[in-house]
Protein backbone atom coordinates (compact mmCIF):
# COMPACT_ATOMS: atom_id res chain seq x y z
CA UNK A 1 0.00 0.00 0.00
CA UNK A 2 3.04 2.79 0.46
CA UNK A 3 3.63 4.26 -2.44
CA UNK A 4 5.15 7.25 -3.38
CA UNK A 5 4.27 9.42 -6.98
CA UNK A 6 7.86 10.92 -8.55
CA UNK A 7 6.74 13.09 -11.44
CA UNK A 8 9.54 12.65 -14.12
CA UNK A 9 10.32 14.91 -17.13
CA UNK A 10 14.34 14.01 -17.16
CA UNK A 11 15.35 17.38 -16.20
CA UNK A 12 17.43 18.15 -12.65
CA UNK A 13 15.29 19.09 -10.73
CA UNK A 14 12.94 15.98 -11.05
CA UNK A 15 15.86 14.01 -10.85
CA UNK A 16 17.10 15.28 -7.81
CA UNK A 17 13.68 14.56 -5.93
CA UNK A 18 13.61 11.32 -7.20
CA UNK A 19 16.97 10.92 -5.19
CA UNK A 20 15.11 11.70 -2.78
CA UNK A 21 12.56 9.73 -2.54
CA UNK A 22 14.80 7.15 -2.41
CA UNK A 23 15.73 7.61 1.28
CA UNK A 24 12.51 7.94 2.26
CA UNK A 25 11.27 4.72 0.43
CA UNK A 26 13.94 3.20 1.94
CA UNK A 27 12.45 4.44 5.60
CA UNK A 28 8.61 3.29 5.07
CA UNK A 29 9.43 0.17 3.01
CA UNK A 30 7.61 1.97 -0.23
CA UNK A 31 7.68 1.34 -3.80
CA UNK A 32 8.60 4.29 -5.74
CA UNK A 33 6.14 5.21 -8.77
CA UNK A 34 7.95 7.24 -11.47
CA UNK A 35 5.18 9.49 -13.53
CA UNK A 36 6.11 10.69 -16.87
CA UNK A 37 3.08 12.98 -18.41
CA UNK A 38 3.00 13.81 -22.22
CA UNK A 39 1.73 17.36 -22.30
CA UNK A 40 -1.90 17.70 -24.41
CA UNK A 41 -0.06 20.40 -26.19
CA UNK A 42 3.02 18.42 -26.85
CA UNK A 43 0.52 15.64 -28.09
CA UNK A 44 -1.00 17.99 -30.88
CA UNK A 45 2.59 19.33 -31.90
CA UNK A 46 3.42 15.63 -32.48
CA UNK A 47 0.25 14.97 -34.51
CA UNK A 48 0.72 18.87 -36.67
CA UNK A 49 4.13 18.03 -37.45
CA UNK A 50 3.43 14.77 -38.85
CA UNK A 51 5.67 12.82 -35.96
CA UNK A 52 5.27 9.75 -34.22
CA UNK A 53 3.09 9.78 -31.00
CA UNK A 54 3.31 6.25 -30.52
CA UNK A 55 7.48 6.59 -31.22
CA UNK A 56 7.50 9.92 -28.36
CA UNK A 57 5.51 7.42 -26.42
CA UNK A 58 7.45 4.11 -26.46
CA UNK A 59 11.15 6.86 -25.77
CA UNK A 60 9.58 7.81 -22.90
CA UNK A 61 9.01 5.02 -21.50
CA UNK A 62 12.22 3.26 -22.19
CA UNK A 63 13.91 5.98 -20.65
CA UNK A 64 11.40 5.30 -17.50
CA UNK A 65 12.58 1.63 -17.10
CA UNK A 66 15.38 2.24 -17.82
CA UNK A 67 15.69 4.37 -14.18
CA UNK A 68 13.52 2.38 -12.62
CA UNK A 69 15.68 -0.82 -13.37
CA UNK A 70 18.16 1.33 -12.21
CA UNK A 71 16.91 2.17 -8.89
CA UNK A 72 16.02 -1.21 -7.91
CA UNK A 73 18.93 -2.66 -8.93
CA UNK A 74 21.53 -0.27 -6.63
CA UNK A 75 18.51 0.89 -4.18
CA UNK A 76 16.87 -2.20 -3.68
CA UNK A 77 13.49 -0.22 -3.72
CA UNK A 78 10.75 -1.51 -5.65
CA UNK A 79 10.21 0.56 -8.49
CA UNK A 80 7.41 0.84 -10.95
CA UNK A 81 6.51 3.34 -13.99
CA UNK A 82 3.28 5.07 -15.23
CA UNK A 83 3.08 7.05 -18.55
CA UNK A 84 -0.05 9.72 -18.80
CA UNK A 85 -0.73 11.91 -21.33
CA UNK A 86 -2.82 14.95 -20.61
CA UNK A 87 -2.61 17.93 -18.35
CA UNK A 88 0.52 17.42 -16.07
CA UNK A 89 -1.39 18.31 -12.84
CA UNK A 90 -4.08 17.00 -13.67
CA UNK A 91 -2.21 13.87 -14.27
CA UNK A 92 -0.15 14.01 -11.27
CA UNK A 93 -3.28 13.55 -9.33
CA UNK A 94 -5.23 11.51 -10.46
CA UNK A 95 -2.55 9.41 -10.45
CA UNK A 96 -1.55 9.90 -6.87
CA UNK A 97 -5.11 9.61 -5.51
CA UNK A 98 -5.30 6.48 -7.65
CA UNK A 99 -2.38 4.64 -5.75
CA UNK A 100 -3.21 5.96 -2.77
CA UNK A 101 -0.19 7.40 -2.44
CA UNK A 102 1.41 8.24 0.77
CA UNK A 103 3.56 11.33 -0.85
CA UNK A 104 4.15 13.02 -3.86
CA UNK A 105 7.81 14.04 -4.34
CA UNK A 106 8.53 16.51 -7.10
CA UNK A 107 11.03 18.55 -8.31
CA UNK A 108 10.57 22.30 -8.38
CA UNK A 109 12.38 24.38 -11.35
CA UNK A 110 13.22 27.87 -11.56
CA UNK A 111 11.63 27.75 -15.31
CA UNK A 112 8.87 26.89 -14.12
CA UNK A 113 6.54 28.95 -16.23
CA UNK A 114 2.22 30.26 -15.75
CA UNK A 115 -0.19 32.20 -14.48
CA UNK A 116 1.58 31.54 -10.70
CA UNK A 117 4.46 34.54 -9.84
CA UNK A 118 6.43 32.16 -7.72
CA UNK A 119 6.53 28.39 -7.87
CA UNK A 120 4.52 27.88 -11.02
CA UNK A 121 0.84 26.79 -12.18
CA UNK A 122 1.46 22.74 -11.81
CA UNK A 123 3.19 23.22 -8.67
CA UNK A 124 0.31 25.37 -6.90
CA UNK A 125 -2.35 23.24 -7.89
CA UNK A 126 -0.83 19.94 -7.29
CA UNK A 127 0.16 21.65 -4.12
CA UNK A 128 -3.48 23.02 -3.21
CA UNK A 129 -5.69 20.29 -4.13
CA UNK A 130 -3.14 16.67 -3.63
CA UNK A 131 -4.81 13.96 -0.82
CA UNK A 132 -1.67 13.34 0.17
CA UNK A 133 1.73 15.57 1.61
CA UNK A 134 3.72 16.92 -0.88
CA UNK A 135 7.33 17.20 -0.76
CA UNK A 136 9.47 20.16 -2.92
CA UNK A 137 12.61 19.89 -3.74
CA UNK A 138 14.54 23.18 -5.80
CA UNK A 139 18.08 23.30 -4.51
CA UNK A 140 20.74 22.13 -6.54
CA UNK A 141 22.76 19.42 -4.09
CA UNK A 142 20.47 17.96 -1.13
CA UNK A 143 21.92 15.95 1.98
CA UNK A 144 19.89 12.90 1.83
CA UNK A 145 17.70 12.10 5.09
CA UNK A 146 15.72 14.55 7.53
CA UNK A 147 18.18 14.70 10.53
CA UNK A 148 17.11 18.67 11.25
CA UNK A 149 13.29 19.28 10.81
CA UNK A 150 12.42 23.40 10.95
CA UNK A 151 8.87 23.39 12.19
CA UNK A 152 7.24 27.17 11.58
CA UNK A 153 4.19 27.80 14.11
CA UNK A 154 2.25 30.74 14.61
CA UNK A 155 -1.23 31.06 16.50
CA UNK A 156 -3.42 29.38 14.13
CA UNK A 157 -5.52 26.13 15.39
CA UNK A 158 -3.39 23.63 13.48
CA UNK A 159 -0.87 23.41 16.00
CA UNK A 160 -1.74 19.90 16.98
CA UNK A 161 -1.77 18.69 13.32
CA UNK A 162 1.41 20.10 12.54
CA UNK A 163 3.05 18.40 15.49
CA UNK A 164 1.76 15.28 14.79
CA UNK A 165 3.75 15.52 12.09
CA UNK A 166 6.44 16.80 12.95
CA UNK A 167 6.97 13.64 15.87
CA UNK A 168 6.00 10.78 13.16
CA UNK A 169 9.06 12.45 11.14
CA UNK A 170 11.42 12.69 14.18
CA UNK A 171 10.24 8.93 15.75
CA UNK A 172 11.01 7.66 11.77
CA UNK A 173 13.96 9.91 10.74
CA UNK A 174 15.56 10.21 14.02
CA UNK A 175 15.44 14.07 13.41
CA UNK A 176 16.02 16.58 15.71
CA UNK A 177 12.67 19.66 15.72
CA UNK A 178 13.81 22.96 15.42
CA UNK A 179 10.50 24.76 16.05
CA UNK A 180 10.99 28.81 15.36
CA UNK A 181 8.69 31.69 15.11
CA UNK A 182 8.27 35.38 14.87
CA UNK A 183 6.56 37.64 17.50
CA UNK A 184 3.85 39.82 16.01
CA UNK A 185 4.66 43.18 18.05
CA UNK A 186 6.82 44.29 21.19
CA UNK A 187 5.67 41.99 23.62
CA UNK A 188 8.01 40.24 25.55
CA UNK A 189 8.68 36.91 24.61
CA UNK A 190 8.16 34.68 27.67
CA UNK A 191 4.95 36.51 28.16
CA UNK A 192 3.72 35.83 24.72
CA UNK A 193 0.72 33.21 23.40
CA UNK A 194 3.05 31.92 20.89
CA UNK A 195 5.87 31.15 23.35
CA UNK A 196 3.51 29.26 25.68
CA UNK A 197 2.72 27.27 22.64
CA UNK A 198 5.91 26.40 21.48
CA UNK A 199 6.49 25.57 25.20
CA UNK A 200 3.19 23.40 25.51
CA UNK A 201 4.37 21.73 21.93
CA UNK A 202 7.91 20.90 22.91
CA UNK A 203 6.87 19.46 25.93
CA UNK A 204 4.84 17.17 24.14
CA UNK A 205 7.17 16.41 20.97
CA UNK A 206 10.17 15.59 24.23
CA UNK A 207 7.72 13.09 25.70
CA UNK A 208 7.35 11.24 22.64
CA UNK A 209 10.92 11.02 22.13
CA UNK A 210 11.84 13.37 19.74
CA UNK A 211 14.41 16.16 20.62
CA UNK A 212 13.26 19.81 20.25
CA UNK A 213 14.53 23.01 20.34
CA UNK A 214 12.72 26.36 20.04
CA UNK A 215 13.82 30.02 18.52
CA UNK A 216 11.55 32.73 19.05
CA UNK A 217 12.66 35.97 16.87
CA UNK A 218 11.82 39.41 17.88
CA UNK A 219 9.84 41.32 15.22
CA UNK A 220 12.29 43.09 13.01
CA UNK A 221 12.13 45.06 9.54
CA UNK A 222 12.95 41.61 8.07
CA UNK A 223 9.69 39.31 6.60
CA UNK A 224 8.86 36.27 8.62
CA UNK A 225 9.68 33.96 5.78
CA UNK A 226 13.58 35.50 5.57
CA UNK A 227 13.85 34.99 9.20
CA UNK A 228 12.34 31.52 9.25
CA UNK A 229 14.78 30.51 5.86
CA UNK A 230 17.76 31.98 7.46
CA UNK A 231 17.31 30.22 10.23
CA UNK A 232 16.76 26.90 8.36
CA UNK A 233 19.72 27.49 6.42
CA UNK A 234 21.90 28.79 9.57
CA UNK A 235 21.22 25.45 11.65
CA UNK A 236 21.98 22.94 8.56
CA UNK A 237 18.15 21.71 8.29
CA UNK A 238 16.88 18.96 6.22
CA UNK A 239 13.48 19.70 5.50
CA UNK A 240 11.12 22.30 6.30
CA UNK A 241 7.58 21.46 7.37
CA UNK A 242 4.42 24.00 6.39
CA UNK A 243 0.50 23.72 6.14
CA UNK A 244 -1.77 25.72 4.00
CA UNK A 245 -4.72 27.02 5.24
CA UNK A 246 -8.12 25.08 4.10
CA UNK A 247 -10.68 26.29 1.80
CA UNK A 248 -14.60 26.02 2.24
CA UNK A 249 -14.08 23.67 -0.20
CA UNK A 250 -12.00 20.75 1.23
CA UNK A 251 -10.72 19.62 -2.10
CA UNK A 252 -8.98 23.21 -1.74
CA UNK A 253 -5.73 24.41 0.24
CA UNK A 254 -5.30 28.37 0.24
CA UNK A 255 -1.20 28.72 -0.52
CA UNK A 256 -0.44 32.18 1.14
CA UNK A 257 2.09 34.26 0.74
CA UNK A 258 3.93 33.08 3.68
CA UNK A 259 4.13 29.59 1.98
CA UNK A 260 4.47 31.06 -1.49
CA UNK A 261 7.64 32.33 -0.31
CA UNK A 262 9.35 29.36 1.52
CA UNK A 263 8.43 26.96 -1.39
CA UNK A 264 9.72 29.14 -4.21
CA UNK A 265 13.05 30.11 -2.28
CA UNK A 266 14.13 27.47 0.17
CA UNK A 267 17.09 25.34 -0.92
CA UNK A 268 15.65 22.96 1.73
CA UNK A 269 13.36 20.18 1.05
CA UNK A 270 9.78 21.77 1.85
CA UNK A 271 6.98 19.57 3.20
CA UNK A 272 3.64 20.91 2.84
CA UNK A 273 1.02 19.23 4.94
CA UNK A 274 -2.54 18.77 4.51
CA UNK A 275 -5.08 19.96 6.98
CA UNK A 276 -7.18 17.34 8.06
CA UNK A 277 -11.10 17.73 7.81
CA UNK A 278 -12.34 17.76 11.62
CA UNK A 279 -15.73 15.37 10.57
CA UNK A 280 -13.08 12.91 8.73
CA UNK A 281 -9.93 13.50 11.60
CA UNK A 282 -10.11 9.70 12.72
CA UNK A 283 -10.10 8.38 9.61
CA UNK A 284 -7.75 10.60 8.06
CA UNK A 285 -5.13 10.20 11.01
CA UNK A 286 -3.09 7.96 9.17
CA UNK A 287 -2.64 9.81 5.82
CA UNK A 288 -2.95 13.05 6.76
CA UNK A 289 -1.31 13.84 10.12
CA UNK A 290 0.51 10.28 10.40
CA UNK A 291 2.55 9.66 7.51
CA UNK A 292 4.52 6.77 8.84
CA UNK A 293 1.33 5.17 10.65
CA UNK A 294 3.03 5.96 14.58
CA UNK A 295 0.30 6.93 16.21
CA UNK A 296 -2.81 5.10 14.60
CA UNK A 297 -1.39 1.82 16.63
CA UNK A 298 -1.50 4.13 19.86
CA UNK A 299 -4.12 4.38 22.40
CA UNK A 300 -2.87 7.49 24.00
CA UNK A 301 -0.40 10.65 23.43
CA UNK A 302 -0.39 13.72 24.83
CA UNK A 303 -0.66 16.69 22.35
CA UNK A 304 -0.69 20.43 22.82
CA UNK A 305 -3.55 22.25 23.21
CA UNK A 306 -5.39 23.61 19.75
């Protein structure tokens, strides 16, 4: 059942996430599933200009099995390939929703072209409407494994979600949580809400084994996201872990600009999480705030309060 979606279009960047996803294959005993999507637009080219489809087609794939023998021939992973052709999004989806997948791992390029400033039109919407996490990966060399986990908060209700997470990481990955945040004005910071929740959260995240440590920045001239991206990049992290806010749809995420910002710019593998729907929590546990299936074995665990 653990399978996890590596969109594939030969160029670096996918390349480097499906590196990737090897470790953490390796870590949840998954098969990897490499996705290679012929473009509609690429399709009618072919057909205009007179060329093969089926010939574009049967390259592709070659080139796909070719990797995937590959893979689990030096990785020992099981590996497996899927060829779509259609809207690469689209695709992406369907496909990942159609496995069941417990991640999609994708690379994020600078070229990256659409209506989207930032991280570009597949990325946002795969990003905003996926069932599953979705890992980013832009920088150019990546140290393999999530050792050093930065975990943004800030005094919205999804604290518990996000440190659900953040633990079934650390118990897996043997990471360390860095847990940071910004104040919003001049109060102190031990007599802040945010620093009592970062207290109440570490305390929890400790008892479940998993070493934290907090930062709490003063609010400066600087933005929030160049603070929390320095810091990342100051302490050596792995991976940085975010949630986007839900729409009243629940097919919907909202990607602020907050998010915007960290996925287009970090270097650092970026996790985004998926809010869970309160009416579904129980049965969502597992995908959604469990990715490595910890907790849904235990009967109790003390989280932080909402």
């Amino acid at each position: 059942m653990n399978k996890i979606v590596v969109p594939v279009d030969f160029r670096e960047q996918s390349l480097l996430a499906l590196n990737q996803s090897i470790s953490v294959a390796k870590f949840i005993n998954a098969e990897i599933v490499l996705l290679f999507v012929i473009e509609s637009g690429i399709v009618t080219t072919l057909v205009r200009s007179g060329k093969s489809q089926d010939k574009h087609r049967n390259m592709a794939m070659e080139r796909l099995q070719n990797i995937a023998e590959k893979i689990s021939k030096e990785s020992e992973v099981e590996t497996s390939v899927v060829l779509e052709t259609g809207r690469v999004s689209q695709k992406i989806l369907e496909t990942a929703s159609k496995l069941n997948a417990r991640f999609i791992i994708m690379g994020k390029n600078d070229s990256d072209a659409g209506l989207e400033k930032y991280i570009g039109t597949n990325t946002t919407q795969i990003i905003s409407r996926s069932n599953c996490p979705v890992i980013t990966i832009k920088g150019k060399e990546q140290k393999i494994g999530f050792e050093d986990i930065v975990l943004p908060l800030d005094l919205t209700k999804k604290t518990r979600e996000k440190v659900f997470n953040a633990v079934s990481f650390g118990i897996h990955f043997n990471s360390v949580i860095w847990m940071v945040s910004v104040l919003t004005g001049g109060i102190a910071k031990r007599q802040s809400r945010i620093y009592a929740k970062m207290k109440r959260a570490q305390q929890m995240i400790q008892e479940n084994g998993v070493p934290c440590k907090i930062k709490l920045f003063e609010k400066s001239e600087k933005p929030d996201c160049d603070v929390i991206l320095d810091y990342a990049e100051e302490i050596k992290a792995d991976l940085i872990m975010i949630m986007p806010r839900k729409e009243a749809n629940f097919r919907e995420y909202y990607i602020g600009a907050f998010a915007h910002e960290i996925i287009n710019r970090s270097d650092i593998p970026v996790l985004t999480m998926i809010p869970s729907d309160p009416k579904k929590r129980k049965r969502l546990v597992k995908t959604f705030m469990d990715p490595f299936g910890i907790f849904s074995a235990k009967k109790k665990m003390k989280t932080p309060d909402k």
